[in-house]
Protein backbone atom coordinates (compact mmCIF):
# COMPACT_ATOMS: atom_id res chain seq x y z
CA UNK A 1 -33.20 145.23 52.12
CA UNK A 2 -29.93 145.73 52.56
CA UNK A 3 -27.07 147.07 50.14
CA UNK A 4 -23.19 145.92 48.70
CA UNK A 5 -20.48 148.25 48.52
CA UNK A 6 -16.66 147.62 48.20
CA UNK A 7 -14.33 149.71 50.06
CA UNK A 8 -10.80 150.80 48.98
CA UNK A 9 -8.45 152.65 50.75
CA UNK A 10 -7.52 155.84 48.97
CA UNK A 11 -3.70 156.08 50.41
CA UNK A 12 -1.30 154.61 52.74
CA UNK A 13 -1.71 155.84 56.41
CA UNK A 14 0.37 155.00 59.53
CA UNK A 15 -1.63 156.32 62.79
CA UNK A 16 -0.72 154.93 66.40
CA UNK A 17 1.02 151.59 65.53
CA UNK A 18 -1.38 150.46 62.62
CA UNK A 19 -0.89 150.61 59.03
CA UNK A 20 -3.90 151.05 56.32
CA UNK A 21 -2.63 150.15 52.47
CA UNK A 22 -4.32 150.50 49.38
CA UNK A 23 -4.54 146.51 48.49
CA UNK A 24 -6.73 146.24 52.08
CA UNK A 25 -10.25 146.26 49.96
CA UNK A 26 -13.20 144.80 51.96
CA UNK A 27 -16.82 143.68 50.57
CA UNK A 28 -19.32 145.01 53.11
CA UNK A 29 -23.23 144.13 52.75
CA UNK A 30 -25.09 147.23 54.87
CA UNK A 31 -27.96 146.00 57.27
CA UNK A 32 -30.22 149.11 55.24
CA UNK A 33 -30.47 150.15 52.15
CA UNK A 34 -28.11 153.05 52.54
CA UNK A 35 -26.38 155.32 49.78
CA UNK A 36 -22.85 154.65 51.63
CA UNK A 37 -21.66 151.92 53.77
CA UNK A 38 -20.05 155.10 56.15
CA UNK A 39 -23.75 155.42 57.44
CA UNK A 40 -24.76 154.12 60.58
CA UNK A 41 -21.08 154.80 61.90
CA UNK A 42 -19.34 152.54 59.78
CA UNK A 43 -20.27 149.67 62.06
CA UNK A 44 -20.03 146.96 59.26
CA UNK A 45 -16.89 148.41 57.52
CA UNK A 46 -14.90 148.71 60.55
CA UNK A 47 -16.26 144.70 61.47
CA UNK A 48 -14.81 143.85 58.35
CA UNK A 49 -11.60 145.37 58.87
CA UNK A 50 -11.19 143.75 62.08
CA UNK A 51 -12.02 140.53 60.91
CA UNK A 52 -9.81 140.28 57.52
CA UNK A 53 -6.77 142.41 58.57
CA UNK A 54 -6.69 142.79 62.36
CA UNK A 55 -7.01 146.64 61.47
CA UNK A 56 -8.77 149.10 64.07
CA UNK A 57 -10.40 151.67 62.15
CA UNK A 58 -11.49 153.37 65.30
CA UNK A 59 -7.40 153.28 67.25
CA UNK A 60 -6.11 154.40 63.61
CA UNK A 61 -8.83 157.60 63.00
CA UNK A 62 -9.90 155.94 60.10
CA UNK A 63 -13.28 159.03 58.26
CA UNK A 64 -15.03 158.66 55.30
CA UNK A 65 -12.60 160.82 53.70
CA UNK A 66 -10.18 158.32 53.59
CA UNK A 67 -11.60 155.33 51.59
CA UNK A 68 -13.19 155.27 47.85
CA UNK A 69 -16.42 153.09 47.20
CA UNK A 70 -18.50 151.56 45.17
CA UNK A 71 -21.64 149.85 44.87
CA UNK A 72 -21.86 146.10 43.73
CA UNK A 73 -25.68 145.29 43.63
């Protein structure tokens, strides 16, 4: 069973040559049925940033801490 969450940045942040914005809001489905799409490492959140925007989540020191979300199912 797996879970929906949408993920929204919570501010602007320029690290090492990348840029994360507010409007850069990705859909994520988990592979579990988690309470946060940050569990398991973020694996499918960062995949989805990489796919959609060409943003490295890992190169800009992207946390938890730094993105709001919510659950769509």
């Amino acid at each position: 069973m797996s879970r929906v969450f949408q993920v929204i940045p919570k501010r602007i942040k320029r690290v090492n040559g990348t840029v994360l914005t507010p409007e850069m809001v990705v859909t994520v489905t988990t592979q579990t049925h988690t309470s946060s799409p940050f569990n398991n490492g973020a694996k499918e959140v960062q995949e989805a940033y990489m796919r959609l925007y060409n943003f490295d989540y890992k190169k800009a020191g992207c946390s938890v801490n730094d993105f709001e979300f919510r659950k769509l199912d």
